[in-house]
N, C-alpha and C. Protein backbone atom coordinates (compact mmCIF):
# COMPACT_ATOMS: atom_id res chain seq x y z
N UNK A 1 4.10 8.80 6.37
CA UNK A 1 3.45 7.57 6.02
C UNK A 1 2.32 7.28 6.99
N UNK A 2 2.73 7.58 8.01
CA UNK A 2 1.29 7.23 9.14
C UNK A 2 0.10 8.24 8.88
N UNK A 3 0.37 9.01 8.95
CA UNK A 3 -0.56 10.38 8.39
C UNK A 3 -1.18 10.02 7.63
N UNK A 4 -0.52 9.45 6.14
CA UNK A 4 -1.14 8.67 5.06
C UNK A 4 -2.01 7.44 5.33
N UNK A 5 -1.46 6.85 6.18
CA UNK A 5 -2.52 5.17 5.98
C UNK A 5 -3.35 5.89 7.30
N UNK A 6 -3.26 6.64 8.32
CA UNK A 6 -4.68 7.37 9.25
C UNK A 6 -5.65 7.70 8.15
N UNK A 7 -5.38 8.77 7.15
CA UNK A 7 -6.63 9.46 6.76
C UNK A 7 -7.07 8.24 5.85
N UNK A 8 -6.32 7.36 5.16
CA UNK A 8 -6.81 6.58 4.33
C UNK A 8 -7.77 5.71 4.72
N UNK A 9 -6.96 5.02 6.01
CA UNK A 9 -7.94 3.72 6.49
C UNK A 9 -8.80 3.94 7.73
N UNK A 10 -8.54 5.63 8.00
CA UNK A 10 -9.16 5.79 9.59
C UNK A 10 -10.93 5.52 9.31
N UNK A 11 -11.56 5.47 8.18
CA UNK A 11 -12.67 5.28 7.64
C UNK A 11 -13.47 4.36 7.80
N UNK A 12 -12.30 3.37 7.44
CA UNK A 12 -12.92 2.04 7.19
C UNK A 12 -12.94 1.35 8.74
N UNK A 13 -14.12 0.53 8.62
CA UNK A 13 -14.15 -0.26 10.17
C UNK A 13 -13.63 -1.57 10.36
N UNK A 14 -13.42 -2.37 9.08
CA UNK A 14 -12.50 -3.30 9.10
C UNK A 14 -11.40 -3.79 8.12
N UNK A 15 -10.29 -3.97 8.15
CA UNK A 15 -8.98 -3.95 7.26
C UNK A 15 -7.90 -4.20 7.71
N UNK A 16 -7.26 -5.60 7.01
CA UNK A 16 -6.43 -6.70 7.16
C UNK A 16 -5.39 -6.63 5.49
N UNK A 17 -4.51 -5.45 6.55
CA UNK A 17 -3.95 -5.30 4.86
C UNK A 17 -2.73 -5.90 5.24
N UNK A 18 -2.19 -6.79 4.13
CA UNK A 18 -0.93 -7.75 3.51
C UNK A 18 -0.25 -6.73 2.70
N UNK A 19 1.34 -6.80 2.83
CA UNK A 19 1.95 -6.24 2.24
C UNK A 19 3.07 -7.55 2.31
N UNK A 20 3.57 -8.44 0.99
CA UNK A 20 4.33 -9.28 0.84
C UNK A 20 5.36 -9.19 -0.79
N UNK A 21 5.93 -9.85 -0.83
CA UNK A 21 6.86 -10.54 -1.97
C UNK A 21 7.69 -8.43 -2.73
N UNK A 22 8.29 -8.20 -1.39
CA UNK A 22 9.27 -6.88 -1.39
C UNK A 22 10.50 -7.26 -1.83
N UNK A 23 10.26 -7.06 -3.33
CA UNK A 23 11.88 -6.64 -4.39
C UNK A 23 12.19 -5.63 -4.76
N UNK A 24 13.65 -6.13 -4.69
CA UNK A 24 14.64 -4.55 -5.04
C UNK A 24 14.75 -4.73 -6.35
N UNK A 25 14.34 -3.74 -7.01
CA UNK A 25 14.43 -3.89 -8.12
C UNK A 25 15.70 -2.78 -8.81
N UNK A 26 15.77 -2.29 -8.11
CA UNK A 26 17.20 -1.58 -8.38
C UNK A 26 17.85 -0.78 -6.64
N UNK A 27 19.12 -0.50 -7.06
CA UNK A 27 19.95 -0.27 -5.89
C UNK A 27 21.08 -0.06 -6.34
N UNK A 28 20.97 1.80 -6.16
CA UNK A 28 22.04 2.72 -6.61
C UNK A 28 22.75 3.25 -5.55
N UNK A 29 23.65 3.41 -4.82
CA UNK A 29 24.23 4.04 -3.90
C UNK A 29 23.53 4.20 -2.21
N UNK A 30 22.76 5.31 -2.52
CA UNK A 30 21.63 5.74 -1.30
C UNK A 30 20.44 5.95 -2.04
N UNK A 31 20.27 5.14 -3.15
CA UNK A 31 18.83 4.95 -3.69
C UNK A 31 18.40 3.93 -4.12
N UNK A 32 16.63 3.32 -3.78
CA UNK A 32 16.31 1.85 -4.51
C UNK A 32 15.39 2.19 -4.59
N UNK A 33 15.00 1.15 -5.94
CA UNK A 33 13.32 1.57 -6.39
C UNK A 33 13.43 -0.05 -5.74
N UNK A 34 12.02 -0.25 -5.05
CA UNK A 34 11.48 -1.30 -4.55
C UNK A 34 9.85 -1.78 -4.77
N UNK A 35 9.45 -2.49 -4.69
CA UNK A 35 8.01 -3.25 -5.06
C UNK A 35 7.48 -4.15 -4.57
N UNK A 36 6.48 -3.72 -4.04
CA UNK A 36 5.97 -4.60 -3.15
C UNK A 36 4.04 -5.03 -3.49
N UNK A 37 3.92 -6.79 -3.20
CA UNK A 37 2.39 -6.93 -4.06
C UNK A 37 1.37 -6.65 -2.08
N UNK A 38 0.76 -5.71 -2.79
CA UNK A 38 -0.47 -6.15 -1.65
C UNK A 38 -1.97 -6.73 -1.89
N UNK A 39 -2.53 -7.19 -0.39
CA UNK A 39 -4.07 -7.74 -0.72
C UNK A 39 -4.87 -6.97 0.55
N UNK A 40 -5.85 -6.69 0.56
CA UNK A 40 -6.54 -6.01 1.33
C UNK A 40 -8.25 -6.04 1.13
N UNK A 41 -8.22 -7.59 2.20
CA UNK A 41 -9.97 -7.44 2.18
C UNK A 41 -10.18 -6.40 3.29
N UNK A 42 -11.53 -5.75 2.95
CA UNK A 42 -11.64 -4.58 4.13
C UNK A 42 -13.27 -4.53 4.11
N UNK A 43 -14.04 -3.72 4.94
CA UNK A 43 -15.78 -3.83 5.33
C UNK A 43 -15.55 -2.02 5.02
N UNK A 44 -16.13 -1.14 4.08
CA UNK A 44 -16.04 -0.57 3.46
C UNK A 44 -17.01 -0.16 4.55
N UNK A 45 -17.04 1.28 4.74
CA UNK A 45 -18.33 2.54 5.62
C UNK A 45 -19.39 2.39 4.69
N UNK A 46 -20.67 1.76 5.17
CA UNK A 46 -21.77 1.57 4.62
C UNK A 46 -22.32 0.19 3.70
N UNK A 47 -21.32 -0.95 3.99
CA UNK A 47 -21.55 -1.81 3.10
C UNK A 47 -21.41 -3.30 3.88
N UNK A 48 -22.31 -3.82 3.75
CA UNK A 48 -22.40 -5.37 4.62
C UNK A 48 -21.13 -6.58 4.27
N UNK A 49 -21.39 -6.48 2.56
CA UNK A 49 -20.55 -7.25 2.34
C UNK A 49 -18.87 -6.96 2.45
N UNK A 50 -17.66 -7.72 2.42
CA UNK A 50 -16.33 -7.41 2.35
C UNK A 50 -16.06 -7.15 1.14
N UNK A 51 -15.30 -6.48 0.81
CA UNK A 51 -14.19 -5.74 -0.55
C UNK A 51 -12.93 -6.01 -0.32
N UNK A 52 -12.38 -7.06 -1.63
CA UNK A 52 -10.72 -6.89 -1.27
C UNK A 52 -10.41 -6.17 -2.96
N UNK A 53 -8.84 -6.29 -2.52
CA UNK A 53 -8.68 -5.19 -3.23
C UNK A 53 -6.95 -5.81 -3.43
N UNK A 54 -6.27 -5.48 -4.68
CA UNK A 54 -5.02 -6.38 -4.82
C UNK A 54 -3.85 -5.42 -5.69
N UNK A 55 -2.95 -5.86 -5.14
CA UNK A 55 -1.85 -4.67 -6.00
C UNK A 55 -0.63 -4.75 -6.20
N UNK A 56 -0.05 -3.48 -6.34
CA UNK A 56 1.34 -3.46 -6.18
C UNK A 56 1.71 -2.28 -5.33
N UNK A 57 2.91 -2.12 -4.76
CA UNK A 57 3.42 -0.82 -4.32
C UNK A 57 4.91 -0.29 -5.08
N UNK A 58 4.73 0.44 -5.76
CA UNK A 58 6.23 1.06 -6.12
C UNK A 58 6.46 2.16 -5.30
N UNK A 59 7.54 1.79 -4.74
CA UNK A 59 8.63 2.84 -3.90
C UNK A 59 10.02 3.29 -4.33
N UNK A 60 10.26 4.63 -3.77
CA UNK A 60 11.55 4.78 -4.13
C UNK A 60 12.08 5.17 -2.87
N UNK A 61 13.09 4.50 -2.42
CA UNK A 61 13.41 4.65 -1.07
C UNK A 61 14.89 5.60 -1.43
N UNK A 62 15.09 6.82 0.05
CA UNK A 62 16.72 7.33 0.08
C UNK A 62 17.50 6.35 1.57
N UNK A 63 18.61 6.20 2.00
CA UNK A 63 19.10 6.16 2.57
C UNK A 63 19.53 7.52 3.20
N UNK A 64 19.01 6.92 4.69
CA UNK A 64 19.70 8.41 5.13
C UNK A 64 20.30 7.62 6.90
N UNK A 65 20.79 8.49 7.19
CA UNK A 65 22.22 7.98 8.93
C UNK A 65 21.26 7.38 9.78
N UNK A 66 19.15 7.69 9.32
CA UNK A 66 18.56 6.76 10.66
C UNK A 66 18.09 5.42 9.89
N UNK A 67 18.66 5.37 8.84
CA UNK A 67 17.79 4.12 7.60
C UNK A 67 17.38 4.33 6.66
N UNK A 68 16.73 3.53 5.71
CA UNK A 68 15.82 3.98 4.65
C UNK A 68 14.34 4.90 4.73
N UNK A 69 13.91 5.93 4.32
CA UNK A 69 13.24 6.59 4.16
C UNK A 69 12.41 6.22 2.64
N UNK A 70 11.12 6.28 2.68
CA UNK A 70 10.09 6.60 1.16
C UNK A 70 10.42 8.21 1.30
N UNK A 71 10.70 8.17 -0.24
CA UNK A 71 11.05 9.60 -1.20
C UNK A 71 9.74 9.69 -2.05
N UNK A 72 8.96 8.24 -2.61
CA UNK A 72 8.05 8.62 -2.96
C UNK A 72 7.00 7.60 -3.10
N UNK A 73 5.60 7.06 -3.39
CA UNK A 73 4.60 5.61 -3.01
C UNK A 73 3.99 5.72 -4.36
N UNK A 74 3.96 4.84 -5.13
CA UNK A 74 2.53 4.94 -5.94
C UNK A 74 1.60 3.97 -5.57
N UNK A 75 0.62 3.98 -6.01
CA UNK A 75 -0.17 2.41 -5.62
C UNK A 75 -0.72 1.92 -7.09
N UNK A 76 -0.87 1.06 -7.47
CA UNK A 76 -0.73 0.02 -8.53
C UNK A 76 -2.04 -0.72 -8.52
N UNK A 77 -3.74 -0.57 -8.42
CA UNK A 77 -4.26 -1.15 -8.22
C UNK A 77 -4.52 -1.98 -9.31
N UNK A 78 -4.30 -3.42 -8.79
CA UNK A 78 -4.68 -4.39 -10.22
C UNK A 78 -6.08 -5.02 -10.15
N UNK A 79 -7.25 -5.18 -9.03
CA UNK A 79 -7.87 -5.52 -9.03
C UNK A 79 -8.95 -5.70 -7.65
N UNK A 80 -10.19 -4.92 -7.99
CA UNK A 80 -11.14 -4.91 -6.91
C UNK A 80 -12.06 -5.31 -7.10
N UNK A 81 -12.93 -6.90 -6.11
CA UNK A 81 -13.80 -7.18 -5.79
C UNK A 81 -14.85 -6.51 -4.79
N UNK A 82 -16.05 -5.84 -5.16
CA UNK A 82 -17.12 -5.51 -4.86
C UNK A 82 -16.59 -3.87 -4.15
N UNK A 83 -16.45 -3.32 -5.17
CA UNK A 83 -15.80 -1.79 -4.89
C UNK A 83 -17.08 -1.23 -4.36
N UNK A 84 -17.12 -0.02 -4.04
CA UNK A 84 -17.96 0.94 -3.47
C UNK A 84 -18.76 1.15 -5.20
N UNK A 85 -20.18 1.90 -4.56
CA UNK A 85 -20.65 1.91 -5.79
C UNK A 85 -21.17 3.72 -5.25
N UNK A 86 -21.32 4.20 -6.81
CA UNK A 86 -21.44 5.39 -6.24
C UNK A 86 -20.34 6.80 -6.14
């Protein structure tokens, strides 16, 4: 996961990402699908103005003896103000 949000956000020069309102939406044994909404205004490489950007996260988490682990992330984008153009 760190690996993931480095190459993603190591780019960008400014970004204030929210990750809130995390439901279980199911919970099987040593497995849950979970969901989470995010918001993320950010200053995009090359662009004056700010871009936010709004979503969801679906996860499927395992249980394992050090905690929960992501098995797998999608991202859910529902909506971006002043995207990159180009």
């Amino acid at each position: 996961m760190a690996a993931w949000l480095e190459q993603g956000f190591g780019a960008i020069p400014m970004s204030m990402h929210y990750i809130t309102n995390v439901e279980i939406l199911a919970l099987h044994g040593d497995s849950a699908t979970v969901r989470a909404m995010f918001y993320n205004p950010m200053q995009l490489p090359g662009m004056a103005e700010l871009s936010y950007c709004g979503g969801y996260y679906h996860h499927e988490l395992t249980r394992t003896d050090d905690g929960w682990r992501s098995r797998s992330l999608r991202e859910e984008n529902v909506w971006f103000v002043n995207p990159p153009t180009g």
